[in-house]
N, C-alpha and C. Protein backbone atom coordinates (compact mmCIF):
# COMPACT_ATOMS: atom_id res chain seq x y z
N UNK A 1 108.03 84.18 115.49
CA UNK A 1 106.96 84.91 114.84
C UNK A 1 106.49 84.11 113.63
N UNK A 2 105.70 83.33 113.19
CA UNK A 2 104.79 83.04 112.40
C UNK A 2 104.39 84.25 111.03
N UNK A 3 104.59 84.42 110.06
CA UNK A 3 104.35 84.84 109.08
C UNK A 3 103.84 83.93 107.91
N UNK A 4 102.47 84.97 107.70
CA UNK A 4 101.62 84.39 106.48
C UNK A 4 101.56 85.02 105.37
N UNK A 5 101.27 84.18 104.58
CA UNK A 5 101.84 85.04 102.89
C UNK A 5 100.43 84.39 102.25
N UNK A 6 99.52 85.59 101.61
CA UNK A 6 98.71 84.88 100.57
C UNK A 6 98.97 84.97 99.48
N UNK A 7 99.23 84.41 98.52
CA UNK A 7 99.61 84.89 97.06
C UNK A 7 99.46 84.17 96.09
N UNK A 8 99.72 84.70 95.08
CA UNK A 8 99.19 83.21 93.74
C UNK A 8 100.88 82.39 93.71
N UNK A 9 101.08 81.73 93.10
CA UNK A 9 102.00 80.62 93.29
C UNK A 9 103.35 81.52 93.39
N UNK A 10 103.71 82.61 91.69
CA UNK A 10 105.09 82.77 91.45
C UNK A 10 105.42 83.51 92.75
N UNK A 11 104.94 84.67 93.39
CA UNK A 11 104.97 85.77 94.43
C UNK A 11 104.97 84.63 95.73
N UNK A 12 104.89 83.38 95.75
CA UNK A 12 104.65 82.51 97.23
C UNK A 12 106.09 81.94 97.40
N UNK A 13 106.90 81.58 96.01
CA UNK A 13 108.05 80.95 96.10
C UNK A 13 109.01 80.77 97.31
N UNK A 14 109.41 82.71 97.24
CA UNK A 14 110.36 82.80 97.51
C UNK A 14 110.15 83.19 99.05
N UNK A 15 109.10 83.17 99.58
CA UNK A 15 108.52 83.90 100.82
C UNK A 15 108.43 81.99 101.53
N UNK A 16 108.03 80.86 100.72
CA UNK A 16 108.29 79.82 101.22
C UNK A 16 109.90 79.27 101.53
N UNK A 17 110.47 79.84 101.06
CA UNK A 17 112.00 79.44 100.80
C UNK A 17 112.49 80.17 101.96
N UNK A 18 111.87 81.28 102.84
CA UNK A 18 112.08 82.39 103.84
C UNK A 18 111.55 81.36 105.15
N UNK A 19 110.80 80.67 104.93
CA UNK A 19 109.82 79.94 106.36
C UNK A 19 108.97 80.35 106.54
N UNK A 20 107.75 81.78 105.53
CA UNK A 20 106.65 81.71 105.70
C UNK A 20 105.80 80.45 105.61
N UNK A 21 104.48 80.78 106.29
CA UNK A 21 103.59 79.96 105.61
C UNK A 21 103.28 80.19 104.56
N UNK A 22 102.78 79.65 103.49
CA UNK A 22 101.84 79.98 102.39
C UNK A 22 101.03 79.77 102.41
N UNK A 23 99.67 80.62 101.73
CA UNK A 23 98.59 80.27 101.56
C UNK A 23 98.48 80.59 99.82
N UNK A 24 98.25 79.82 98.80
CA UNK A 24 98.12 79.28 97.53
C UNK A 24 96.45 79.74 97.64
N UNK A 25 96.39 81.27 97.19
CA UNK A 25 94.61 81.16 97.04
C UNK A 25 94.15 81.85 95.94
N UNK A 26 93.01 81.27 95.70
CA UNK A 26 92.11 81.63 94.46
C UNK A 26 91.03 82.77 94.72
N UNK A 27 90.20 83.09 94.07
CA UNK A 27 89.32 84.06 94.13
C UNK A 27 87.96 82.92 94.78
N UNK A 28 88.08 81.81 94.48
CA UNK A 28 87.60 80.93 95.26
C UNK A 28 87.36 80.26 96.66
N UNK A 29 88.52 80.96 97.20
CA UNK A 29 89.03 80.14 98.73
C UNK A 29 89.96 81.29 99.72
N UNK A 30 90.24 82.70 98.82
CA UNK A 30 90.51 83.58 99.74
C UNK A 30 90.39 83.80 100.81
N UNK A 31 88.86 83.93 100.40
CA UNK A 31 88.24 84.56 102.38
C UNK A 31 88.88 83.29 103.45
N UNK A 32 88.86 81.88 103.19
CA UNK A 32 89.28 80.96 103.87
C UNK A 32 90.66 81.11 104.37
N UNK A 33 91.06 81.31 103.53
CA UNK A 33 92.96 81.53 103.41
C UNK A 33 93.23 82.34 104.54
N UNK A 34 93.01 84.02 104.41
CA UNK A 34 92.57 84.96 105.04
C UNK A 34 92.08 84.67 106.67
N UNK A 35 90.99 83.83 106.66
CA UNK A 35 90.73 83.57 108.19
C UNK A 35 91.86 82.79 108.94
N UNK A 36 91.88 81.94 108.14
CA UNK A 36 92.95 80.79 109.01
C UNK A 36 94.26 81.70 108.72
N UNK A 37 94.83 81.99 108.21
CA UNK A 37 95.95 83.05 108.34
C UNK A 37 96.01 84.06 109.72
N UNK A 38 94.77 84.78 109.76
CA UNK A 38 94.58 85.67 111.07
C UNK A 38 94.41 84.97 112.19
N UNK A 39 93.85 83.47 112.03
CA UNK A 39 93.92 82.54 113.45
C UNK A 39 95.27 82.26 113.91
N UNK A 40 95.91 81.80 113.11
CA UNK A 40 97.32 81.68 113.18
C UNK A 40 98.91 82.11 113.30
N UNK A 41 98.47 83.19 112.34
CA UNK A 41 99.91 84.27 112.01
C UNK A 41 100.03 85.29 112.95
N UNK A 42 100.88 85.90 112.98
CA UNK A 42 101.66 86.98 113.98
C UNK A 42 101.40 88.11 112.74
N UNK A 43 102.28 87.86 111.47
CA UNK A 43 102.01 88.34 110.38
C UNK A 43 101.57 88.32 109.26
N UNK A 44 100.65 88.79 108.20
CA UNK A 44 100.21 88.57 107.11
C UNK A 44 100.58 89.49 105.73
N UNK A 45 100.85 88.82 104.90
CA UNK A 45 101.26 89.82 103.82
C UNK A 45 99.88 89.16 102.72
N UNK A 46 99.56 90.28 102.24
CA UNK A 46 98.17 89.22 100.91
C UNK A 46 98.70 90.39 99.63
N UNK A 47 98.71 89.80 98.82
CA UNK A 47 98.76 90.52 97.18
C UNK A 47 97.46 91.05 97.18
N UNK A 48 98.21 92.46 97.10
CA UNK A 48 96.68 93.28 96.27
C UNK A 48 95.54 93.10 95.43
N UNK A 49 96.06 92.01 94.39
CA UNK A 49 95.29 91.38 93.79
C UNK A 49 93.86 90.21 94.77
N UNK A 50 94.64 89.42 95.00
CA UNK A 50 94.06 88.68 96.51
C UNK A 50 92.76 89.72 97.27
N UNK A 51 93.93 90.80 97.80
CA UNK A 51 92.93 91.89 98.87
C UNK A 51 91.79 92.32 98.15
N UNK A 52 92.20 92.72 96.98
CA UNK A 52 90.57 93.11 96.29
C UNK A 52 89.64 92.59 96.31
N UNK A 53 89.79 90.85 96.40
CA UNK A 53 88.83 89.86 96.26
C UNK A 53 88.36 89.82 97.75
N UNK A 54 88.38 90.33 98.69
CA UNK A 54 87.72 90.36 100.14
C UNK A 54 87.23 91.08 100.32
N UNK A 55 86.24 91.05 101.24
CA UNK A 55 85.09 91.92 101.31
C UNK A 55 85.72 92.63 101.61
N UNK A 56 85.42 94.49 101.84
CA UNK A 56 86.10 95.27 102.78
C UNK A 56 85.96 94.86 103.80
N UNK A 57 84.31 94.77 104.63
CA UNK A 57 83.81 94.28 105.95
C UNK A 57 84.90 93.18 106.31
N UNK A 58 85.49 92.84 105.88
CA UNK A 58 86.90 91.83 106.26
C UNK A 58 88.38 92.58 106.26
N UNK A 59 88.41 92.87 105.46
CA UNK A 59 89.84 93.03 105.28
C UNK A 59 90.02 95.04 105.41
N UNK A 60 89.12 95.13 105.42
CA UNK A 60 89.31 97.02 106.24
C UNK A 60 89.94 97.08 108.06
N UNK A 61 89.00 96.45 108.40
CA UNK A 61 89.42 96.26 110.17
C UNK A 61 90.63 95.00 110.44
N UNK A 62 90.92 94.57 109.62
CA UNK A 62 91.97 93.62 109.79
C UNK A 62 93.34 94.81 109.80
N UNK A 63 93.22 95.31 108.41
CA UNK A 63 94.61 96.37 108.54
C UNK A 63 94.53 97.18 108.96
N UNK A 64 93.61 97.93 110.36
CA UNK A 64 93.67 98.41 111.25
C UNK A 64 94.09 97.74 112.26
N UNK A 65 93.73 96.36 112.59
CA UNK A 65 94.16 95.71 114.27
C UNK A 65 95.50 95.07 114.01
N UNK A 66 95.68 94.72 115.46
CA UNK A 66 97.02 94.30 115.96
C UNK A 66 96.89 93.87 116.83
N UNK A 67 97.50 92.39 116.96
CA UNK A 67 97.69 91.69 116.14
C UNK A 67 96.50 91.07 115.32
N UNK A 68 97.18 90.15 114.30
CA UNK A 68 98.21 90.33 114.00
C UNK A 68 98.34 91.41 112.93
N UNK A 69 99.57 91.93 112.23
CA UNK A 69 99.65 93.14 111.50
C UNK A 69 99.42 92.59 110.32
N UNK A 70 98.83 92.94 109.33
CA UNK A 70 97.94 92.69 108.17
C UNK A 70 98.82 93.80 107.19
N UNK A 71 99.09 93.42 106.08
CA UNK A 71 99.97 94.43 104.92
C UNK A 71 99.65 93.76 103.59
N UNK A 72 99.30 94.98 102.57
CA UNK A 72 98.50 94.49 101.33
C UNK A 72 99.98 94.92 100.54
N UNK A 73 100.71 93.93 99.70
CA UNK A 73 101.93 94.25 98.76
C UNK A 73 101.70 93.45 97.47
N UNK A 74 102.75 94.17 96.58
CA UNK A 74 102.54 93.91 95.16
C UNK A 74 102.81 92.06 94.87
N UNK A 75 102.17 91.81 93.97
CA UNK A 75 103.11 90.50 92.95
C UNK A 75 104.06 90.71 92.13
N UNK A 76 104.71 89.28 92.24
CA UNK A 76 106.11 89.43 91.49
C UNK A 76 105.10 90.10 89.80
N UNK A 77 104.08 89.94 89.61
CA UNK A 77 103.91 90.10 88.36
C UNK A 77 103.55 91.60 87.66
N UNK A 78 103.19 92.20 88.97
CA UNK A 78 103.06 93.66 89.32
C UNK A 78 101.57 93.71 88.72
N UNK A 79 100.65 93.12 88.50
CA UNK A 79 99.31 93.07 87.48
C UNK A 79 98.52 94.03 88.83
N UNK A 80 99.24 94.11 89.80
CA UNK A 80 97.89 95.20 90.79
C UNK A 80 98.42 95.91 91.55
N UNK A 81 99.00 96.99 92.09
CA UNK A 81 99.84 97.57 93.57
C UNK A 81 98.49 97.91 94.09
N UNK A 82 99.45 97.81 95.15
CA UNK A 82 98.44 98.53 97.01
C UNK A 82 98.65 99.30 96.72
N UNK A 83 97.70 99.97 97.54
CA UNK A 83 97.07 101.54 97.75
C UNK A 83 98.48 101.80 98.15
N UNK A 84 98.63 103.12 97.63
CA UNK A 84 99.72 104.39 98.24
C UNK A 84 99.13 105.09 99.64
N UNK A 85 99.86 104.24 100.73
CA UNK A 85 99.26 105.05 102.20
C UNK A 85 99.58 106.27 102.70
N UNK A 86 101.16 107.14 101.54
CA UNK A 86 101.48 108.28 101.89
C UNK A 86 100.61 109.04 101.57
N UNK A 87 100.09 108.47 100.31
CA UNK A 87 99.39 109.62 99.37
C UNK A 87 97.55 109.61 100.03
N UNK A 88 97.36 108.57 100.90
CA UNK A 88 96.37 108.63 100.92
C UNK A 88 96.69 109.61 102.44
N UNK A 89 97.18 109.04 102.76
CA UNK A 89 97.70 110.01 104.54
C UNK A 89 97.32 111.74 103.61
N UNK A 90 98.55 111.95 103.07
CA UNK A 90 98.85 113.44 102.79
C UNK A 90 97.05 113.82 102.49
N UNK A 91 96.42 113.23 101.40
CA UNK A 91 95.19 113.88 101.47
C UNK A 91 94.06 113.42 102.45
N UNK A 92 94.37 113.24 103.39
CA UNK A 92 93.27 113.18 104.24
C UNK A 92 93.62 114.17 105.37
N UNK A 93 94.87 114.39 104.87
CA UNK A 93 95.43 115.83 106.04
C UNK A 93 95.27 117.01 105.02
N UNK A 94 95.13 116.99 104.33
CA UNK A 94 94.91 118.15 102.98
C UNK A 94 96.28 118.92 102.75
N UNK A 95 96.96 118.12 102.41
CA UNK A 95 98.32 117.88 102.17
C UNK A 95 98.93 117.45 100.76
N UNK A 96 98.38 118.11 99.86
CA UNK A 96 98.97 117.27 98.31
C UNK A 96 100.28 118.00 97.97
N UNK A 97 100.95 116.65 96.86
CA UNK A 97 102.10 117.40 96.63
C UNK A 97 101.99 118.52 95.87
């Protein structure tokens, strides 16, 4: 299985040290990163930070399809979290705590 990691350097370390790929991207070269990642990978992980910088029209229908499975997670630096998918689940079922 092929796993892709987009992230800024400190959050790429240790995911390179695992046998991901890395992708090292800027607000500059994302969307690039991003494509060739989905040409390639089985899996993708991108920092929230990262995901913000993509269009939705990109990165909405990506973390819907399969393959490959697409997952938006924090940086080691914590400066952004992903969306809460329980919390968004519970209210779209009209379900709050």
């Amino acid at each position: 299985m092929e796993v892709a990691v987009i992230a800024d350097e400190l959050t790429s370390v240790g995911w390179e040290l695992a046998g991901a790929r890395v992708f090292l991207a800027t607000a500059e070269n994302v969307e690039s990163c991003f494509r060739t990642a989905q040409e390639e990978a089985d899996f993708i992980l991108i920092t929230a930070q990262l995901a913000s910088l993509l269009p939705q029209a990109m990165l909405q229908p990506a973390l819907h399809a399969f393959p490959p499975l697409t997952l938006v997670m924090a940086d080691l630096s914590g400066r952004q979290e992903p969306p809460d998918l329980a919390l968004e689940a519970r209210r779209a079922l009209g379900v709050l705590p």
